[in-house]
PDB file of N, CA and C in Angstrom:
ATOM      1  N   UNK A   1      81.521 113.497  74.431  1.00  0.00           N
ATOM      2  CA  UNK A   1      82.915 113.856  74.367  1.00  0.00           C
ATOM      3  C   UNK A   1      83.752 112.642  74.785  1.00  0.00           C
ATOM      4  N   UNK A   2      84.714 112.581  74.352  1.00  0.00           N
ATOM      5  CA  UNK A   2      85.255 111.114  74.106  1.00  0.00           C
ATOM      6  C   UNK A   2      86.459 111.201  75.236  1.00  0.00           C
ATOM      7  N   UNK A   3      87.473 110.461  76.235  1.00  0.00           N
ATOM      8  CA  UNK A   3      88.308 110.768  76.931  1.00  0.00           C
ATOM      9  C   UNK A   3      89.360 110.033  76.719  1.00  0.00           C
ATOM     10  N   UNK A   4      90.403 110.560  75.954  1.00  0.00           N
ATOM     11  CA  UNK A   4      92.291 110.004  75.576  1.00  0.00           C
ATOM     12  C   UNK A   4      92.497 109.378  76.943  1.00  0.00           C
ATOM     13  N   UNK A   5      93.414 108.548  76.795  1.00  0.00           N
ATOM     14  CA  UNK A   5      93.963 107.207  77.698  1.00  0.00           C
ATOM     15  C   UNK A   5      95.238 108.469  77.918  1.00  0.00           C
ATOM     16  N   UNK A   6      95.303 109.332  77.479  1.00  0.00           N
ATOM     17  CA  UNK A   6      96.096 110.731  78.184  1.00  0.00           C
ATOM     18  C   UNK A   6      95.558 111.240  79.127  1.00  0.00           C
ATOM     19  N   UNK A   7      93.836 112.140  79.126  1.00  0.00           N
ATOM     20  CA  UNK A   7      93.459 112.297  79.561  1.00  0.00           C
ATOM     21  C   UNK A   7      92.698 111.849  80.547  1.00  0.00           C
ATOM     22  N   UNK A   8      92.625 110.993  80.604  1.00  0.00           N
ATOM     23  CA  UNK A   8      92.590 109.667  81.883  1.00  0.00           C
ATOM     24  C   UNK A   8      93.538 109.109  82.565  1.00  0.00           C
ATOM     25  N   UNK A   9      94.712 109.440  82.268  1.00  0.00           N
ATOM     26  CA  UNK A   9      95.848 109.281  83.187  1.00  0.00           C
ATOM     27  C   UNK A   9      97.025 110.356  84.057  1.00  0.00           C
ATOM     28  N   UNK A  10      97.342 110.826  82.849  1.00  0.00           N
ATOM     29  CA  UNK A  10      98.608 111.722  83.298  1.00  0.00           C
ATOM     30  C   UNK A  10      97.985 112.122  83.934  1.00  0.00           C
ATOM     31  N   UNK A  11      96.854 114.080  84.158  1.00  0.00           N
ATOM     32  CA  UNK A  11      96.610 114.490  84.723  1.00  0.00           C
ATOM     33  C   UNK A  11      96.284 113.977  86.139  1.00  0.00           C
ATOM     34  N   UNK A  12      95.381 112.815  86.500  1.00  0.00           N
ATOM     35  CA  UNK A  12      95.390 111.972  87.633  1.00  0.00           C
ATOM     36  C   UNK A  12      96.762 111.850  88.042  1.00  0.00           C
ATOM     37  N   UNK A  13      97.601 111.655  87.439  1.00  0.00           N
ATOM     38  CA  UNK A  13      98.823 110.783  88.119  1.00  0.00           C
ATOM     39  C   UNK A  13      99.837 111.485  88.774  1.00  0.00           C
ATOM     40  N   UNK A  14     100.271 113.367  87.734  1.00  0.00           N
ATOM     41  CA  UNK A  14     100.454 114.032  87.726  1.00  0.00           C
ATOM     42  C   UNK A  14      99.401 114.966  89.242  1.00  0.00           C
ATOM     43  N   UNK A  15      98.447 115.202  89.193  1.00  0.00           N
ATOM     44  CA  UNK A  15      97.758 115.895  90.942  1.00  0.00           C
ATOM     45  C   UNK A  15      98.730 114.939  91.684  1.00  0.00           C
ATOM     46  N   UNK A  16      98.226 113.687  91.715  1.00  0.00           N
ATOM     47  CA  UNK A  16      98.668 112.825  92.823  1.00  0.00           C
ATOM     48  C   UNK A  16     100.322 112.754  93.462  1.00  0.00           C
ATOM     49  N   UNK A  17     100.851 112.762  92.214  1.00  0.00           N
ATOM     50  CA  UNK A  17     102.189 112.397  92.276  1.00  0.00           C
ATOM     51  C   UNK A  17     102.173 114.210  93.050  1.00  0.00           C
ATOM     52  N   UNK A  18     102.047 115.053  92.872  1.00  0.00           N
ATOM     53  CA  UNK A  18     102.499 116.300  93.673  1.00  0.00           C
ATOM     54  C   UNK A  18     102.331 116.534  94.777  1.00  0.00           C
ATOM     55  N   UNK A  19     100.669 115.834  94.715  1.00  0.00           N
ATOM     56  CA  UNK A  19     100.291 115.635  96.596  1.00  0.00           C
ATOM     57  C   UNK A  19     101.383 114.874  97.046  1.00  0.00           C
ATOM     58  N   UNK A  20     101.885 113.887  96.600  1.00  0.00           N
ATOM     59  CA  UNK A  20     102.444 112.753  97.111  1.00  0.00           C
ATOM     60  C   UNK A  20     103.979 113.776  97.459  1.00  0.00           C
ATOM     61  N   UNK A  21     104.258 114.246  96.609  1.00  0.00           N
ATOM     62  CA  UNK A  21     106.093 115.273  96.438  1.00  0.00           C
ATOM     63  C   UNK A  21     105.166 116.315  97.697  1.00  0.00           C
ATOM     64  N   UNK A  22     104.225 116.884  98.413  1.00  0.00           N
ATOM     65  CA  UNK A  22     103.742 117.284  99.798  1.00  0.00           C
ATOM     66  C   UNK A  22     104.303 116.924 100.728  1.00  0.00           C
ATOM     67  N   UNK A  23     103.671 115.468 100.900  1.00  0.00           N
ATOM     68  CA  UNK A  23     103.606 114.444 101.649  1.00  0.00           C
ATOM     69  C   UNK A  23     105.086 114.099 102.147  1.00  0.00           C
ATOM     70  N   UNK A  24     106.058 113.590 100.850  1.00  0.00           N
ATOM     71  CA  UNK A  24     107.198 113.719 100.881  1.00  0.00           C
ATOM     72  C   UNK A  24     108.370 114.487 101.729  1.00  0.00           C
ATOM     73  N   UNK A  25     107.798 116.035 101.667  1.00  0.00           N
ATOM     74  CA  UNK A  25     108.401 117.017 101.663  1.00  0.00           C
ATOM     75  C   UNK A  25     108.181 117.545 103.175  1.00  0.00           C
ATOM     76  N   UNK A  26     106.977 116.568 104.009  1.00  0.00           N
ATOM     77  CA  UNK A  26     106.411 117.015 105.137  1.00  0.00           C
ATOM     78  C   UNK A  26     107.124 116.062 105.879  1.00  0.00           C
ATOM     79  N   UNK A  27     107.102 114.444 105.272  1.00  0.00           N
ATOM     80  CA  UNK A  27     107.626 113.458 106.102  1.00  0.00           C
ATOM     81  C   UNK A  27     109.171 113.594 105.991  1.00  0.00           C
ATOM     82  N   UNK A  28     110.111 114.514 105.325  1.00  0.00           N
ATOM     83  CA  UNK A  28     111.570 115.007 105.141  1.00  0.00           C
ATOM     84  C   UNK A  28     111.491 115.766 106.807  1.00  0.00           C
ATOM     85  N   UNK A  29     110.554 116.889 106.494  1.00  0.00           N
ATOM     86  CA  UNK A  29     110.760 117.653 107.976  1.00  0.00           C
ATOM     87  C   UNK A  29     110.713 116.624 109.112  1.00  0.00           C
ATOM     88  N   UNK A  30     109.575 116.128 109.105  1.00  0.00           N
ATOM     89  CA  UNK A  30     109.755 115.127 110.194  1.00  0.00           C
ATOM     90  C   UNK A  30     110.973 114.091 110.716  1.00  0.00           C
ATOM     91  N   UNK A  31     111.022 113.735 109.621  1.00  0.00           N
ATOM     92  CA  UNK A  31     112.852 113.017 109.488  1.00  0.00           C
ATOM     93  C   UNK A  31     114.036 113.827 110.716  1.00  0.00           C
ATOM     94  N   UNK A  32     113.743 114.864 110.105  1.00  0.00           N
ATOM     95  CA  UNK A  32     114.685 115.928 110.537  1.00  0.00           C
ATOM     96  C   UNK A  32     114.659 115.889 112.115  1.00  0.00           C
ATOM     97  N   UNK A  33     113.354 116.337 112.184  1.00  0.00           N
ATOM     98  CA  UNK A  33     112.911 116.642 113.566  1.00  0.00           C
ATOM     99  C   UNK A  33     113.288 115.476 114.594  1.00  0.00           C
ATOM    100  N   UNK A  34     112.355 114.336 113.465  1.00  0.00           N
ATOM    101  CA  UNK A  34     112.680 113.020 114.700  1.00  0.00           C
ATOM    102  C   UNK A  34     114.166 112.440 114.915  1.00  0.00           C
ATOM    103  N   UNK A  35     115.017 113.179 114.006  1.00  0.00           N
ATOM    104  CA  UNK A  35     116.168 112.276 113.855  1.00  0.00           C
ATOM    105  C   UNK A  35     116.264 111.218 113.527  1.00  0.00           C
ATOM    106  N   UNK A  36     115.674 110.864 112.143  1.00  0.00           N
ATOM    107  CA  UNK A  36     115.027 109.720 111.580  1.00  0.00           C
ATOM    108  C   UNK A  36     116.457 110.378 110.069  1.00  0.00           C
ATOM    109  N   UNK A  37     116.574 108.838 109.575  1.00  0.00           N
ATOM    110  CA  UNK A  37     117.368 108.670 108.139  1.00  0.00           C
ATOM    111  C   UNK A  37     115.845 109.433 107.563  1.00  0.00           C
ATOM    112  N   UNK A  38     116.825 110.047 106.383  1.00  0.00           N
ATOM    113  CA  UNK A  38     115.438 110.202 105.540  1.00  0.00           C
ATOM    114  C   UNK A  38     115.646 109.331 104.504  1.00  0.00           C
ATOM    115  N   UNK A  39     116.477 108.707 104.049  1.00  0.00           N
ATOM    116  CA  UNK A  39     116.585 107.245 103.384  1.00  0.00           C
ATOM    117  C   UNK A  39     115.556 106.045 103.666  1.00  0.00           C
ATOM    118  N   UNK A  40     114.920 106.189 105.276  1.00  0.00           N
ATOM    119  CA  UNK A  40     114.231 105.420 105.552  1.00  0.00           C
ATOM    120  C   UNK A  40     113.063 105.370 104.446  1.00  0.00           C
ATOM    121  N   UNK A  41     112.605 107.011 104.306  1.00  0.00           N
ATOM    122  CA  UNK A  41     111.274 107.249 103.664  1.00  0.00           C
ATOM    123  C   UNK A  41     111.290 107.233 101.926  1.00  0.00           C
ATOM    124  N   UNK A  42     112.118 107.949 102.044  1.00  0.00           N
ATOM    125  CA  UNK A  42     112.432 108.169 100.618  1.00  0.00           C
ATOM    126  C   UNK A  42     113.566 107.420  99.921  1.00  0.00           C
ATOM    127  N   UNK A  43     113.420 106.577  98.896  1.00  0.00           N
ATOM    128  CA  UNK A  43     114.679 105.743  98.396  1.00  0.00           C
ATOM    129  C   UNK A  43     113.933 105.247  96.656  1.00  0.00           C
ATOM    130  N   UNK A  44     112.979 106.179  96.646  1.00  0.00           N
ATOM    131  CA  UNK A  44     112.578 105.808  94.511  1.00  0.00           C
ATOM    132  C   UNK A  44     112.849 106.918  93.845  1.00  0.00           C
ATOM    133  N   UNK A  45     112.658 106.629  92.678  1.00  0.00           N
ATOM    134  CA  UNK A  45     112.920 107.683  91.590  1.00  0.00           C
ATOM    135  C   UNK A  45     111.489 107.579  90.773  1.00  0.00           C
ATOM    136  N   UNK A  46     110.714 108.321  89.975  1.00  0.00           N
ATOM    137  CA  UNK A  46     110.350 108.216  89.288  1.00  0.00           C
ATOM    138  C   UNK A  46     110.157 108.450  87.720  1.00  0.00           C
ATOM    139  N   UNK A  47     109.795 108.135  86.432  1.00  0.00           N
ATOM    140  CA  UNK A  47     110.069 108.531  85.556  1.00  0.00           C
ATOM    141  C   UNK A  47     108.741 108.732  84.971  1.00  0.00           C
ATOM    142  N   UNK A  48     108.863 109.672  83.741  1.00  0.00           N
ATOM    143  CA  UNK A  48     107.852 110.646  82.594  1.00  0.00           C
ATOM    144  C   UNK A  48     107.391 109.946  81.339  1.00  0.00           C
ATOM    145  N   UNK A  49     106.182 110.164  81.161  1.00  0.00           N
ATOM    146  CA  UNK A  49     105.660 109.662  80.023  1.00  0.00           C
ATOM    147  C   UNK A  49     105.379 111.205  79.068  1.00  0.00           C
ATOM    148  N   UNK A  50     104.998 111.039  77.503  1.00  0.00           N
ATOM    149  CA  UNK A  50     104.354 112.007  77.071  1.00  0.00           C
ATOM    150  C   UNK A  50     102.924 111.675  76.722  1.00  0.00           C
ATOM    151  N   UNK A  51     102.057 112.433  76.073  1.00  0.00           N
ATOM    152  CA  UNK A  51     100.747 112.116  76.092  1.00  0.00           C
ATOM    153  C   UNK A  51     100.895 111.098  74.238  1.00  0.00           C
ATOM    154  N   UNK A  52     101.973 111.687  73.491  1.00  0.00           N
ATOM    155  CA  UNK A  52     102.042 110.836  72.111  1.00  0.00           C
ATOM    156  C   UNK A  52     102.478 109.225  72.358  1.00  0.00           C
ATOM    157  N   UNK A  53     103.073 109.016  73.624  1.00  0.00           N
ATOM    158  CA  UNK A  53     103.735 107.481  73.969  1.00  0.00           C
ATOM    159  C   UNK A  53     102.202 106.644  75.043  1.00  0.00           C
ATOM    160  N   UNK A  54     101.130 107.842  75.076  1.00  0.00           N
ATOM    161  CA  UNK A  54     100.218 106.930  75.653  1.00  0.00           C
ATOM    162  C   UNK A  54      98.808 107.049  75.047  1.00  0.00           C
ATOM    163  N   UNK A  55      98.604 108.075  73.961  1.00  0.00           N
ATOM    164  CA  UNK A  55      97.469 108.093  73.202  1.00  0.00           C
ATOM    165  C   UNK A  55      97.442 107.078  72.332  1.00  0.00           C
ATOM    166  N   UNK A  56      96.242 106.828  71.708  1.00  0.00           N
ATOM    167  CA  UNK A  56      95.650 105.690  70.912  1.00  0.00           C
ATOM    168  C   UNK A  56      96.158 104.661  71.175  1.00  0.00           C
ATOM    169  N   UNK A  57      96.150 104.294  72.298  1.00  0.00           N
ATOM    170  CA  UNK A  57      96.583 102.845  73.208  1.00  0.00           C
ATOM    171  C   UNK A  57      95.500 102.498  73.308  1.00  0.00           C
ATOM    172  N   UNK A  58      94.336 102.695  73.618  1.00  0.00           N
ATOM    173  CA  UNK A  58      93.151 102.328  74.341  1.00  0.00           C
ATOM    174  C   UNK A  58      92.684 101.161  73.691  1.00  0.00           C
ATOM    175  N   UNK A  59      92.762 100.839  72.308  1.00  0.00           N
ATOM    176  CA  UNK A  59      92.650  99.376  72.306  1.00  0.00           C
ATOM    177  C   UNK A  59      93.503  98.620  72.023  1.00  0.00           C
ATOM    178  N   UNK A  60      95.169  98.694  72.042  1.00  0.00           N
ATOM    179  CA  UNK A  60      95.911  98.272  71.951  1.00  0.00           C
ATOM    180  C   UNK A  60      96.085  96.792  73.152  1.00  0.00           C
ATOM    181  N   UNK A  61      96.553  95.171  72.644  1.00  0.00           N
ATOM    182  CA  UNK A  61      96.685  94.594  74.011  1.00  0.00           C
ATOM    183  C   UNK A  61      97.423  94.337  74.522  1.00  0.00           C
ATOM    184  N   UNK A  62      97.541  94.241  75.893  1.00  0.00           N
ATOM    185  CA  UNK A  62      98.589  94.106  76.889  1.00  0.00           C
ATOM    186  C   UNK A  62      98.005  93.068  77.515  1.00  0.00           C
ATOM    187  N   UNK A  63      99.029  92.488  77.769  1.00  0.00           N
ATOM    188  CA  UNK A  63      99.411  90.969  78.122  1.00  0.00           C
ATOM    189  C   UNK A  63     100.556  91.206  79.234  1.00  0.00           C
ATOM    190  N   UNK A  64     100.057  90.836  80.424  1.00  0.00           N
ATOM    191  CA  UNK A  64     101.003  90.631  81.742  1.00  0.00           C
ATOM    192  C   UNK A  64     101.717  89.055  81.662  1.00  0.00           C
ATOM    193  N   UNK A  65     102.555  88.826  81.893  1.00  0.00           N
ATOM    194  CA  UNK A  65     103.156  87.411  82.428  1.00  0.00           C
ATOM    195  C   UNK A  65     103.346  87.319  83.616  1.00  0.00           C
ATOM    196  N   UNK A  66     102.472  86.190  84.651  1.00  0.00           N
ATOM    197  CA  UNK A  66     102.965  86.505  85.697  1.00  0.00           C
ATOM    198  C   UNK A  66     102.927  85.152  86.101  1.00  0.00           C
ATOM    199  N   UNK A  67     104.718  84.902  86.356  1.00  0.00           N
ATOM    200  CA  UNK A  67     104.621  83.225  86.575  1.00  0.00           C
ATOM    201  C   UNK A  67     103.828  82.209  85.309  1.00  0.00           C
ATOM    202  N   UNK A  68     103.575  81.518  85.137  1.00  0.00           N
ATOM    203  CA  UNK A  68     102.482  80.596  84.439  1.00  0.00           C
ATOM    204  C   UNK A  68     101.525  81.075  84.068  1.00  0.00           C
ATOM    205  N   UNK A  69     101.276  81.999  84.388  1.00  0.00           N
ATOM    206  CA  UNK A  69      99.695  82.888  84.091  1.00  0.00           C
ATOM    207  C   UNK A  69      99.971  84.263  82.829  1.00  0.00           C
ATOM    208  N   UNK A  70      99.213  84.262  81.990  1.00  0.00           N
ATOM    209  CA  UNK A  70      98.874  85.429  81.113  1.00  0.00           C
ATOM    210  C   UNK A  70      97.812  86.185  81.013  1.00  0.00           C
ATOM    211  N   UNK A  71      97.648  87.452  81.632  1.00  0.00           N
ATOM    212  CA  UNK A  71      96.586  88.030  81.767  1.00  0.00           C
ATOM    213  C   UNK A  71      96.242  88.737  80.520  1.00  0.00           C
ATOM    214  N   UNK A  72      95.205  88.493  79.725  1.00  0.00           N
ATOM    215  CA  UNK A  72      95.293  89.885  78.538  1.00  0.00           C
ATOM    216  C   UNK A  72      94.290  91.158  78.136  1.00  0.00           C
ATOM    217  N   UNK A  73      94.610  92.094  78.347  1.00  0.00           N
ATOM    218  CA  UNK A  73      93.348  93.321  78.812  1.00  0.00           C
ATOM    219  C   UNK A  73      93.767  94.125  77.312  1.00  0.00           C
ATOM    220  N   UNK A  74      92.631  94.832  77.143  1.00  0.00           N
ATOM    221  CA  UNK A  74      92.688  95.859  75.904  1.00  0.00           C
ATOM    222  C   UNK A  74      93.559  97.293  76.627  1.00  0.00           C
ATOM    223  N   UNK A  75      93.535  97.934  76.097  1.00  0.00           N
ATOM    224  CA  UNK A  75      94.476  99.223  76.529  1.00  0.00           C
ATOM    225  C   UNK A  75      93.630 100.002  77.550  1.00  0.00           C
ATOM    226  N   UNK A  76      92.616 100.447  77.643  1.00  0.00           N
ATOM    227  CA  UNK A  76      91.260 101.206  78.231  1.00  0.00           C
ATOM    228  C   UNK A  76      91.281 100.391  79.298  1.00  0.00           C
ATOM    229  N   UNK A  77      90.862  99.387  79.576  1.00  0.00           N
ATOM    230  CA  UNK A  77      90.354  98.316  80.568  1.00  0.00           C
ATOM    231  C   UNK A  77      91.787  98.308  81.527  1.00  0.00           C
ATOM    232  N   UNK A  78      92.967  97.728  80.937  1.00  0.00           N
ATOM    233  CA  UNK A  78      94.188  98.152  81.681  1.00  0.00           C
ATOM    234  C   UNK A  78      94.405  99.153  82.135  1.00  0.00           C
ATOM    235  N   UNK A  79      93.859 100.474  81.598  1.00  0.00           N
ATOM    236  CA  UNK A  79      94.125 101.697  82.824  1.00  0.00           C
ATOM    237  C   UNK A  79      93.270 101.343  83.706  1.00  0.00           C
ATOM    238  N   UNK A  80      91.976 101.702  83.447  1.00  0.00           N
ATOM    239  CA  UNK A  80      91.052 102.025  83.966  1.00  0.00           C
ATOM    240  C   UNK A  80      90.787 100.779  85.433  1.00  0.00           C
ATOM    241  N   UNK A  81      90.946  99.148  84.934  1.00  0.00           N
ATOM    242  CA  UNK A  81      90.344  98.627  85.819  1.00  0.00           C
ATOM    243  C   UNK A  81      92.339  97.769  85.880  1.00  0.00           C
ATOM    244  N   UNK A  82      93.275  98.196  85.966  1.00  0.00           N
ATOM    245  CA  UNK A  82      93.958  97.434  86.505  1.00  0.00           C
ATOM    246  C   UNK A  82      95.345  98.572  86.754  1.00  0.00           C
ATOM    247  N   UNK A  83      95.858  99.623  86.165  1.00  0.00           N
ATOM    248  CA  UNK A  83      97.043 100.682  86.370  1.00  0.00           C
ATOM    249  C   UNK A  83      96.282 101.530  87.456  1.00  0.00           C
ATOM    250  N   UNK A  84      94.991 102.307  87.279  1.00  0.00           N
ATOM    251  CA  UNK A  84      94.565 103.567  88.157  1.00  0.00           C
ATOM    252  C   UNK A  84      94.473 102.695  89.932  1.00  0.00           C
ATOM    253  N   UNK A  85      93.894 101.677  89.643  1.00  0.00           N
ATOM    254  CA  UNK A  85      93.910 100.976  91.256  1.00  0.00           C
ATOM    255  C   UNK A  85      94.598 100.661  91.829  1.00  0.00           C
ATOM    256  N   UNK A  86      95.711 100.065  91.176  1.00  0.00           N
ATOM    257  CA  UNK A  86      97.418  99.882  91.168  1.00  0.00           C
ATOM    258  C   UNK A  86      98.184 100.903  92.020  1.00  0.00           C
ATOM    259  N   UNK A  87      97.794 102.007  90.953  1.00  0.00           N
ATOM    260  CA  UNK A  87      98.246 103.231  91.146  1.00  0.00           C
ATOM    261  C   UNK A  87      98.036 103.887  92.713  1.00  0.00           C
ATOM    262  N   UNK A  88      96.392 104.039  92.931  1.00  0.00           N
ATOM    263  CA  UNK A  88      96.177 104.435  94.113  1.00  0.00           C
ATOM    264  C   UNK A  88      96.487 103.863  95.222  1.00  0.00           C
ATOM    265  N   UNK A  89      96.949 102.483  95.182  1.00  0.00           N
ATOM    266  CA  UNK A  89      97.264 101.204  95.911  1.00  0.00           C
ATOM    267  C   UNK A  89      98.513 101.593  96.381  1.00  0.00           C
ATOM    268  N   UNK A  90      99.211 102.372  95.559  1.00  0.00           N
ATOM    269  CA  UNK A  90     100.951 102.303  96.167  1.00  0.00           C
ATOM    270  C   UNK A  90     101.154 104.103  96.880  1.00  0.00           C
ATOM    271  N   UNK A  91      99.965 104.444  96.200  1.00  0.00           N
ATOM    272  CA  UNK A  91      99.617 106.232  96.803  1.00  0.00           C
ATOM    273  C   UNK A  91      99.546 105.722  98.243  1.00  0.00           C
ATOM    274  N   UNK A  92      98.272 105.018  98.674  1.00  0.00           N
ATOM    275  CA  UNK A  92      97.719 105.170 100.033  1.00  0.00           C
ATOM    276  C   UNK A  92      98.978 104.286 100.916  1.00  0.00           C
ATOM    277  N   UNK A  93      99.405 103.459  99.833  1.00  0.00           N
ATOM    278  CA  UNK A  93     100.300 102.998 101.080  1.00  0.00           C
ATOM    279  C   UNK A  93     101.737 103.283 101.563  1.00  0.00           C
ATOM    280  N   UNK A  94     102.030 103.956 100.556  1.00  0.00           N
ATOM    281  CA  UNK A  94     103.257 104.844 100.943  1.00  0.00           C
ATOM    282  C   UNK A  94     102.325 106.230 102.301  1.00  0.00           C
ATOM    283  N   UNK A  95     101.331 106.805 101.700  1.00  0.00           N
ATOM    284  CA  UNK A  95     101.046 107.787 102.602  1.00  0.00           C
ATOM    285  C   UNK A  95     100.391 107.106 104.567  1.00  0.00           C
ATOM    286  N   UNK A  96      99.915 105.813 103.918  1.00  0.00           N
ATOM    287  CA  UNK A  96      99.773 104.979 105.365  1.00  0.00           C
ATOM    288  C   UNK A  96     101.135 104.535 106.093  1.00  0.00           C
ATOM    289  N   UNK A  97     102.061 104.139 105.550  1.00  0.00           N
ATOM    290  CA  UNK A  97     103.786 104.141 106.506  1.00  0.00           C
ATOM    291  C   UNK A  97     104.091 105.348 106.739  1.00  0.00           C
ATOM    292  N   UNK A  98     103.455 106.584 105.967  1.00  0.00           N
ATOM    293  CA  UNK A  98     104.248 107.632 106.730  1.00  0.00           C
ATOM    294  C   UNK A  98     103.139 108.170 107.946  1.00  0.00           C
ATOM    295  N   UNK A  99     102.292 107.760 107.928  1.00  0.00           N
ATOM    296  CA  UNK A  99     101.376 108.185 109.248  1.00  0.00           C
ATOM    297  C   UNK A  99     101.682 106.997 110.393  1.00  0.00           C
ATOM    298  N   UNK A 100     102.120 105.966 109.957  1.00  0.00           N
ATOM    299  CA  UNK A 100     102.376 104.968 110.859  1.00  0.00           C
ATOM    300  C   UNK A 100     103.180 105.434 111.613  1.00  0.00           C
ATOM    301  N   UNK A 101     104.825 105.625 111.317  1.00  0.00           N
ATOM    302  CA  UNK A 101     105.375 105.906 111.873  1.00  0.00           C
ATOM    303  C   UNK A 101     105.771 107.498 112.129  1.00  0.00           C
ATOM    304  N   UNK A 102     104.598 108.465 112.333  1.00  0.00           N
ATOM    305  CA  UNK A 102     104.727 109.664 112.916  1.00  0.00           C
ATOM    306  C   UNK A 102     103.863 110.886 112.668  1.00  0.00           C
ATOM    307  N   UNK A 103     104.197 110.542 110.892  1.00  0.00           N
ATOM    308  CA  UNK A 103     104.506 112.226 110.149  1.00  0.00           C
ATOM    309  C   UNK A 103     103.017 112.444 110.317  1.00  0.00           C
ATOM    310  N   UNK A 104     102.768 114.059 110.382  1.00  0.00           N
ATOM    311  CA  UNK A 104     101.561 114.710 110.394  1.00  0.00           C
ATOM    312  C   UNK A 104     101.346 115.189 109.345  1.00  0.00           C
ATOM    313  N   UNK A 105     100.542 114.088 108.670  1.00  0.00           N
ATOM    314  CA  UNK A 105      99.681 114.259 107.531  1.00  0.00           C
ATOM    315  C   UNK A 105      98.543 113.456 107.613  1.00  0.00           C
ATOM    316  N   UNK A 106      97.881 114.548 106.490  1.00  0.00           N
ATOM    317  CA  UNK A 106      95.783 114.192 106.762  1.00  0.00           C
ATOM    318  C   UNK A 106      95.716 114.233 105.695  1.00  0.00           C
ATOM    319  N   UNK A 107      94.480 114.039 105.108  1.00  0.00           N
ATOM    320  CA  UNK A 107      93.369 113.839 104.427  1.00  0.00           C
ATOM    321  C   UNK A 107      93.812 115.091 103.256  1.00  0.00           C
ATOM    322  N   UNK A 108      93.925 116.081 103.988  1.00  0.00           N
ATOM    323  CA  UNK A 108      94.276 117.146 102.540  1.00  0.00           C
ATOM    324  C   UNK A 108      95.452 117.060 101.963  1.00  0.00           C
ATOM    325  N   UNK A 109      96.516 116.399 103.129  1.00  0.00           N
ATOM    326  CA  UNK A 109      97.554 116.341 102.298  1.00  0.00           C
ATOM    327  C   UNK A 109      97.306 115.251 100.962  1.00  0.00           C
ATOM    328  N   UNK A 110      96.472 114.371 101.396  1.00  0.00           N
ATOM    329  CA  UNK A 110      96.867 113.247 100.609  1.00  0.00           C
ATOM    330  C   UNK A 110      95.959 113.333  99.226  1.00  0.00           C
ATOM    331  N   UNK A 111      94.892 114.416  99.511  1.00  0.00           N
ATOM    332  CA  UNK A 111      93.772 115.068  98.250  1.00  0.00           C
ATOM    333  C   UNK A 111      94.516 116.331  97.724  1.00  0.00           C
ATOM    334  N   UNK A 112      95.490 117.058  98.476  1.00  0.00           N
ATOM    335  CA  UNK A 112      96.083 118.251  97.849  1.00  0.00           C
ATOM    336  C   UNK A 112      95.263 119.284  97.090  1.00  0.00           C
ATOM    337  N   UNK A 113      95.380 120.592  96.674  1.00  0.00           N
ATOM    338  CA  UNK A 113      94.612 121.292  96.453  1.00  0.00           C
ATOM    339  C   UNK A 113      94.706 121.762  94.735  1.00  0.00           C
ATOM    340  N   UNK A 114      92.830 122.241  94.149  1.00  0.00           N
ATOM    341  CA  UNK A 114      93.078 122.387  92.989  1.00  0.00           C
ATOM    342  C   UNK A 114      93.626 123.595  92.276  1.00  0.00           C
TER     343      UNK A 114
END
């Protein structure tokens, strides 16, 4: 069975991103409580893809510019070994500043439930 560069993403991104709107929603109370800005924590927006603007990408190439450098990955390889790690990279570390400075959240918040 074969797996869409849909189905390898959104759904992942989509759990996470809700755990993360948890997380959010726990470190707001805390705000509150501590008498903390909640501007401190919260200050992004995010935006929506559909599954027709990210299917049959998978071998499509993408080419980063970064500075002097051109990186160039097939579509598959760019999720898989350079967006999903990315991805989890800015998960854990938004959810690591909010344990830094207080909020009570664990492990389930940050796995959320199926």
């Amino acid at each position: 069975m074969s797996l869409s560069m849909y189905q390898a993403s959104i759904p992942v991104f989509t759990r996470q991103l809700n755990n993360l709107s948890t997380i959010l929603s726990i470190a707001a109370a805390h705000a509150e409580e501590k008498k903390i800005e909640q501007s401190v924590f919260l200050n992004a927006r995010l935006q929506s893809l559909s599954a027709a603007q990210i299917d049959g990408s998978e071998a499509r190439t993408v080419t980063l510019k970064r500075r002097d450098k051109e990186t160039h990955f097939q579509g598959q390889a760019f999720l898989l070994d350079h967006v999903l790690p990315n991805f989890y990279f800015h998960l854990t570390t938004a959810y690591a500043i909010l344990r830094h400075n207080g909020v009570a959240i664990g492990k389930r918040d940050f796995l959320g439930t199926r």
